[in-house]
Protein backbone atom coordinates (compact mmCIF):
# COMPACT_ATOMS: atom_id res chain seq x y z
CA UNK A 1 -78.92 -101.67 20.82
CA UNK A 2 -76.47 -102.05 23.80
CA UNK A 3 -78.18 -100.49 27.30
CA UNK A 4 -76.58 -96.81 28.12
CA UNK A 5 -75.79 -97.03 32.03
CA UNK A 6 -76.51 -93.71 33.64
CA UNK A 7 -74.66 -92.68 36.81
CA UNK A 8 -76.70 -91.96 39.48
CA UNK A 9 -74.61 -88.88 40.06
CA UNK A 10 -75.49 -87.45 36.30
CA UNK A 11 -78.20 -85.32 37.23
CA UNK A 12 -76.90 -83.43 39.91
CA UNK A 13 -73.83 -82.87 38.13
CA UNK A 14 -75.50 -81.52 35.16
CA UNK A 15 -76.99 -78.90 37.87
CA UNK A 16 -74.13 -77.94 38.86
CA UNK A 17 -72.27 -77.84 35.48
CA UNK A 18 -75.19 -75.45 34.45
CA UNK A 19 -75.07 -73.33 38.12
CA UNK A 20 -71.03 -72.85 37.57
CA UNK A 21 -71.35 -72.35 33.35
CA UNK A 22 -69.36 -69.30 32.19
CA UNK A 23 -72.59 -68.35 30.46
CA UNK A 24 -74.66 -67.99 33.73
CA UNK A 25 -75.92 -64.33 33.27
CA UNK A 26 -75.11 -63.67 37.00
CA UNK A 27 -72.28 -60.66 36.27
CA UNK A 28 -69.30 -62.27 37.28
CA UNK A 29 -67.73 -61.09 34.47
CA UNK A 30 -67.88 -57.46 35.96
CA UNK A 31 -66.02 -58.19 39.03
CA UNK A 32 -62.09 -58.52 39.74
CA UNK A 33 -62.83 -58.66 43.50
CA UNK A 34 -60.24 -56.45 44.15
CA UNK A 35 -57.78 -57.72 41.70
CA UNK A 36 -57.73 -55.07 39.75
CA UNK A 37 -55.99 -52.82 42.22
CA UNK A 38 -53.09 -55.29 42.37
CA UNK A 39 -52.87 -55.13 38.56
CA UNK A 40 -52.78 -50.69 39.22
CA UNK A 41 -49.97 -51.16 41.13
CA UNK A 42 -48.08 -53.84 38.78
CA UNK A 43 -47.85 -56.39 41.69
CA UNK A 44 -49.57 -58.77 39.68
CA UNK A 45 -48.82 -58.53 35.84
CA UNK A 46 -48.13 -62.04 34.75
CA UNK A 47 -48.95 -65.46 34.97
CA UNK A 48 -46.97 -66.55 37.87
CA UNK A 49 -48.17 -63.29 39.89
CA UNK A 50 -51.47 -63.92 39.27
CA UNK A 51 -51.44 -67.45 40.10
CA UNK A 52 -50.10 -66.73 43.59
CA UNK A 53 -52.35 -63.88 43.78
CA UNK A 54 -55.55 -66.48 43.26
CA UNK A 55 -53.95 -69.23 45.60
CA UNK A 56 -54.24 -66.68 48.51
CA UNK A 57 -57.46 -65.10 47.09
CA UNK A 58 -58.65 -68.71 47.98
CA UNK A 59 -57.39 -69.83 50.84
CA UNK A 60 -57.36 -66.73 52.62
CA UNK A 61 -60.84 -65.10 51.53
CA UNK A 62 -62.90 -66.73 49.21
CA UNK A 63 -62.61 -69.98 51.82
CA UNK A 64 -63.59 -68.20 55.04
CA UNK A 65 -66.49 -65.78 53.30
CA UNK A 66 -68.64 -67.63 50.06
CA UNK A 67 -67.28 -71.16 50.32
CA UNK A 68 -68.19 -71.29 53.97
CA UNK A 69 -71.82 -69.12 53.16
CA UNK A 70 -72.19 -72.28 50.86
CA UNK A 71 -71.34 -74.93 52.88
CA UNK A 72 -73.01 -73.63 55.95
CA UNK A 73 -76.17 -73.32 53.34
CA UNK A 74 -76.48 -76.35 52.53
CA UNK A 75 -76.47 -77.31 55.50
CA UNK A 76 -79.11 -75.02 56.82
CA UNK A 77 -82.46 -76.45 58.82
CA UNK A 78 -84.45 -73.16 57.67
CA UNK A 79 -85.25 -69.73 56.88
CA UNK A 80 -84.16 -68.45 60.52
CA UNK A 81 -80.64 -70.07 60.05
CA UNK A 82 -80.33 -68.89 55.97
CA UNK A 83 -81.19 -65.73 57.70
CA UNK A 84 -78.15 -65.87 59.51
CA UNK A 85 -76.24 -66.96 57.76
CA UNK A 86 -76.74 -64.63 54.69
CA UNK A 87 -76.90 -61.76 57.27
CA UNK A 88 -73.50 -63.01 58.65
CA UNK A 89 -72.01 -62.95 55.17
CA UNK A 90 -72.99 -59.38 53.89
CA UNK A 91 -71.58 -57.94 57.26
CA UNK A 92 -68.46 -59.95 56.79
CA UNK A 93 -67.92 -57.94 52.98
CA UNK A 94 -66.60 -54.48 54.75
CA UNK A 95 -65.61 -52.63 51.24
CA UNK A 96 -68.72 -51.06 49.54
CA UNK A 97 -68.14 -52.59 46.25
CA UNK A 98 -67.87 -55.86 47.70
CA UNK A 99 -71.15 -55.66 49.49
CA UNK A 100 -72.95 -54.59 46.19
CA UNK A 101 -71.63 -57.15 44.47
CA UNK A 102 -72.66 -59.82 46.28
CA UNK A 103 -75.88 -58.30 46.29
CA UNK A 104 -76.07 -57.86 42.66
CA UNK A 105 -75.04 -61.53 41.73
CA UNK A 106 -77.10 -62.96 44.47
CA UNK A 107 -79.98 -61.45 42.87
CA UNK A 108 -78.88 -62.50 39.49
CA UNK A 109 -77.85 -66.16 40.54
CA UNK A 110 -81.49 -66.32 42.84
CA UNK A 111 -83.37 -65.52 39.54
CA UNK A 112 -81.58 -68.21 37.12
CA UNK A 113 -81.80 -71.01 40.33
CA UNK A 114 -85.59 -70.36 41.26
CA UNK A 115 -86.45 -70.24 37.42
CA UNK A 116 -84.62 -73.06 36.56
CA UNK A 117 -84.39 -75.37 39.56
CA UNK A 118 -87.38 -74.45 42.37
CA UNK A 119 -87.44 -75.59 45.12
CA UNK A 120 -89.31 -75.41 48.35
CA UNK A 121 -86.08 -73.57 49.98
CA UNK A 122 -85.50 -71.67 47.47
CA UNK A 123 -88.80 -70.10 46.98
CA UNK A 124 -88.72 -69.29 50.64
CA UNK A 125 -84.93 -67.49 50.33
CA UNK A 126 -86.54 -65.67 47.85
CA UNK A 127 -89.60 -64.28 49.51
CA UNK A 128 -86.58 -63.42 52.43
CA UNK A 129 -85.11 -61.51 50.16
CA UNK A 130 -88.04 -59.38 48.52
CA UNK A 131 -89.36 -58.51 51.96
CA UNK A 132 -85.99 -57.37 52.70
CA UNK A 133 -85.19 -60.11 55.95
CA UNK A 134 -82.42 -61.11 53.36
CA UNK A 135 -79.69 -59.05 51.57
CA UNK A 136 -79.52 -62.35 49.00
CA UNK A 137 -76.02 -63.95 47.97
CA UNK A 138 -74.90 -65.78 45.16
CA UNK A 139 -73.49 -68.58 47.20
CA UNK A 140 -76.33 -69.41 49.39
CA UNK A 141 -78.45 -69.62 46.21
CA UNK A 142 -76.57 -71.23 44.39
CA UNK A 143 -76.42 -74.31 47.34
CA UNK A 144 -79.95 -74.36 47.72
CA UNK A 145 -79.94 -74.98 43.74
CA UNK A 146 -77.54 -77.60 44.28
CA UNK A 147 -79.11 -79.26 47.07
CA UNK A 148 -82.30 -79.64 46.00
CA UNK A 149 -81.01 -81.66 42.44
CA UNK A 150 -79.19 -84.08 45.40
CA UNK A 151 -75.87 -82.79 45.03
CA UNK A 152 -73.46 -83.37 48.03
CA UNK A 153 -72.09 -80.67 50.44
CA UNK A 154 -68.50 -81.52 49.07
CA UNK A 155 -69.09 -80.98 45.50
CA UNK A 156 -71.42 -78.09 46.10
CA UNK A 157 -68.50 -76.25 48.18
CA UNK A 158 -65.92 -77.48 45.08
CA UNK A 159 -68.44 -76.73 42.39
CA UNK A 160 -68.58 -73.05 43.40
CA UNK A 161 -65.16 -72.01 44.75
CA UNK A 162 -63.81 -73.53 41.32
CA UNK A 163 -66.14 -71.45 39.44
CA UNK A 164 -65.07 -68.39 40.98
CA UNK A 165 -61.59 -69.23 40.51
CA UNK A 166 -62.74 -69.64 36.71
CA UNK A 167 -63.78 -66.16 36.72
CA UNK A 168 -61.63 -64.53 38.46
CA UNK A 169 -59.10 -66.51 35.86
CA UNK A 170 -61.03 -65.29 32.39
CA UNK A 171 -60.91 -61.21 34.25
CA UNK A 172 -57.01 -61.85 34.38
CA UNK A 173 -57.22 -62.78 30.79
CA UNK A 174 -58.81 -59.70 29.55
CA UNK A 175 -57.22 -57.23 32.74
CA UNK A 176 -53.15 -58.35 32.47
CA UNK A 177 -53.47 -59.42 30.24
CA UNK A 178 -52.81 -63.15 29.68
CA UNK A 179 -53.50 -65.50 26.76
CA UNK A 180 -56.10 -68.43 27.12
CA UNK A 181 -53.55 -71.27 27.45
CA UNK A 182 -51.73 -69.39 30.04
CA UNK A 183 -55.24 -68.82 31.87
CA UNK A 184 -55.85 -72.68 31.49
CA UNK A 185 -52.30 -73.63 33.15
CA UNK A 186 -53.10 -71.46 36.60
CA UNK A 187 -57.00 -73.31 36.40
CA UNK A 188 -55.01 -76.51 36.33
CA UNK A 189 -52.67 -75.69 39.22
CA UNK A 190 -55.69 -74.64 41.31
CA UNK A 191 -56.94 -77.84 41.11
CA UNK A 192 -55.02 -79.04 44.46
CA UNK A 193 -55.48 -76.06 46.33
CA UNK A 194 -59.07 -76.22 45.75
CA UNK A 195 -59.68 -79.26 47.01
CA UNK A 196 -57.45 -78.18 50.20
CA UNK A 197 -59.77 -75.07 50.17
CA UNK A 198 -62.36 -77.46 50.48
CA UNK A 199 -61.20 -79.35 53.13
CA UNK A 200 -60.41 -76.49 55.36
CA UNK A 201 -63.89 -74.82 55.07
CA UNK A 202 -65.45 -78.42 56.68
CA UNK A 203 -63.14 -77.73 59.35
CA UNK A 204 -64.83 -74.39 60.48
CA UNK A 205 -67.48 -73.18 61.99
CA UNK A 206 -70.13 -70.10 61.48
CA UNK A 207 -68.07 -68.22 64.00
CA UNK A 208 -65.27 -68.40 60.96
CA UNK A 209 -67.53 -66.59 58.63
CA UNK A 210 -65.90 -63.59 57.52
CA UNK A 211 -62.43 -63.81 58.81
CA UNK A 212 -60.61 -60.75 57.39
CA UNK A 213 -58.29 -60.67 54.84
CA UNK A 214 -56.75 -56.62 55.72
CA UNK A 215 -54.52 -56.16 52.62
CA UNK A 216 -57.17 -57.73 50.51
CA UNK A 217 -60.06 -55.47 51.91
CA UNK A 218 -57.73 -52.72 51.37
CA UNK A 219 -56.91 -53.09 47.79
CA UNK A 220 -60.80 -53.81 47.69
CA UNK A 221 -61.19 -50.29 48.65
CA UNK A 222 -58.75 -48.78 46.97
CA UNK A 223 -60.17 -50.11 43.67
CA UNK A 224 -63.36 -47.62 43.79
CA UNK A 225 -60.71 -44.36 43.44
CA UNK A 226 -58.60 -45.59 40.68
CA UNK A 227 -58.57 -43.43 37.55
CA UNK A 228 -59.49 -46.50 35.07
CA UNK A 229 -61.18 -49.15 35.99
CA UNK A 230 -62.31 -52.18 33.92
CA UNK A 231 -64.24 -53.86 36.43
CA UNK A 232 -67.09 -52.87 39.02
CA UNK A 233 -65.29 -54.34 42.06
């Protein structure tokens, strides 16, 4: 029977296959992040629209608020600096339904990591959080769970801005709506700007953390006083 070589990488990429799954009860599904204000207001309604809408979702939130939180996470010495850090980031979230979202998914995305991959760290973040030192997030779990199967910085910060562009993608689906292959196309062209995304965020520091997006927070407000709504946020 010929020998089966096994990539010293396969184990932390099965972690973070399973952190960034689809089927990772952590809420996601709930949450346009504001898009669904743009969709009230018809100024995104198709694929093209939406796929612009998502490049500057990225570059110009998601990058400077979780994708940092993660990066500087995984980073982190200790509980003083996760402190910070996850302070930092629920400060930075200035709508209300932002804020209790992160909240909600970071509890959600705490549970599955310190159930199914505890650590030392993550034990800790979550004694932070119970006694109420931490709000919790979803991305500074989700890089301790990553960093303690040995997964880089690089393809934690990928890993999770990817998966939120997945989700964000599968809402669009169901709110615009637009088929699955059309969804699939705009996950494809996000692969470059991704990877950019990435890039910038290693090029910043905690003082970065939260730098506002105004027309994005605004539409982020605005979605809590539409008249339908399909999604909490």
């Amino acid at each position: 029977m010929p020998n089966t070589p096994t990539s010293p990488a396969a184990g932390h990429l099965l972690t973070l296959l399973q952190l960034t799954d689809s089927a990772l009860p952590t809420g996601a599904f709930s949450h346009s992040m504001g898009l669904e204000s743009y969709l009230d207001t018809r100024a995104v309604h198709d694929e093209a629209s939406f796929g612009l809408w998502l490049d500057k979702f990225l570059s110009q939130s998601l990058a400077y608020t979780d994708g940092l939180a993660v990066r500087l996470a995984h980073e982190a010495a200790g509980g003083a600096e996760l402190a910070r850090i996850d302070a930092l980031v629920h400060a930075a979230a200035v709508p209300r339904q932002i804020r209790e979202a992160g909240v909600k998914m970071g509890a959600r995305m705490l549970h599955v990591a310190t159930s199914v991959f505890p650590t030392k760290e993550l034990e800790e973040y979550r004694e932070q959080v119970a006694s109420g030192t931490c709000h919790g997030h979803p991305g500074i779990a989700f890089a301790l769970g990553a960093r303690g199967a040995g997964a880089p910085c690089a393809d934690t910060v990928a890993a999770y801005l990817f998966s939120t562009v997945t989700s964000l993608t599968q809402n669009a689906i169901r709110g615009i709506p637009i088929g699955q292959n059309a969804g699939q196309r705009v996950l494809r062209a996000m692969h470059a700007p991704v990877l950019a995304a990435v890039e910038a965020i290693f090029a910043l520091e905690i003082q970065d953390l939260g730098a506002a997006a105004p027309g994005l927070e605004i539409a982020q407000m605005r979605h809590e006083h539409l008249r339908a709504r399909m999604f909490m946020s």
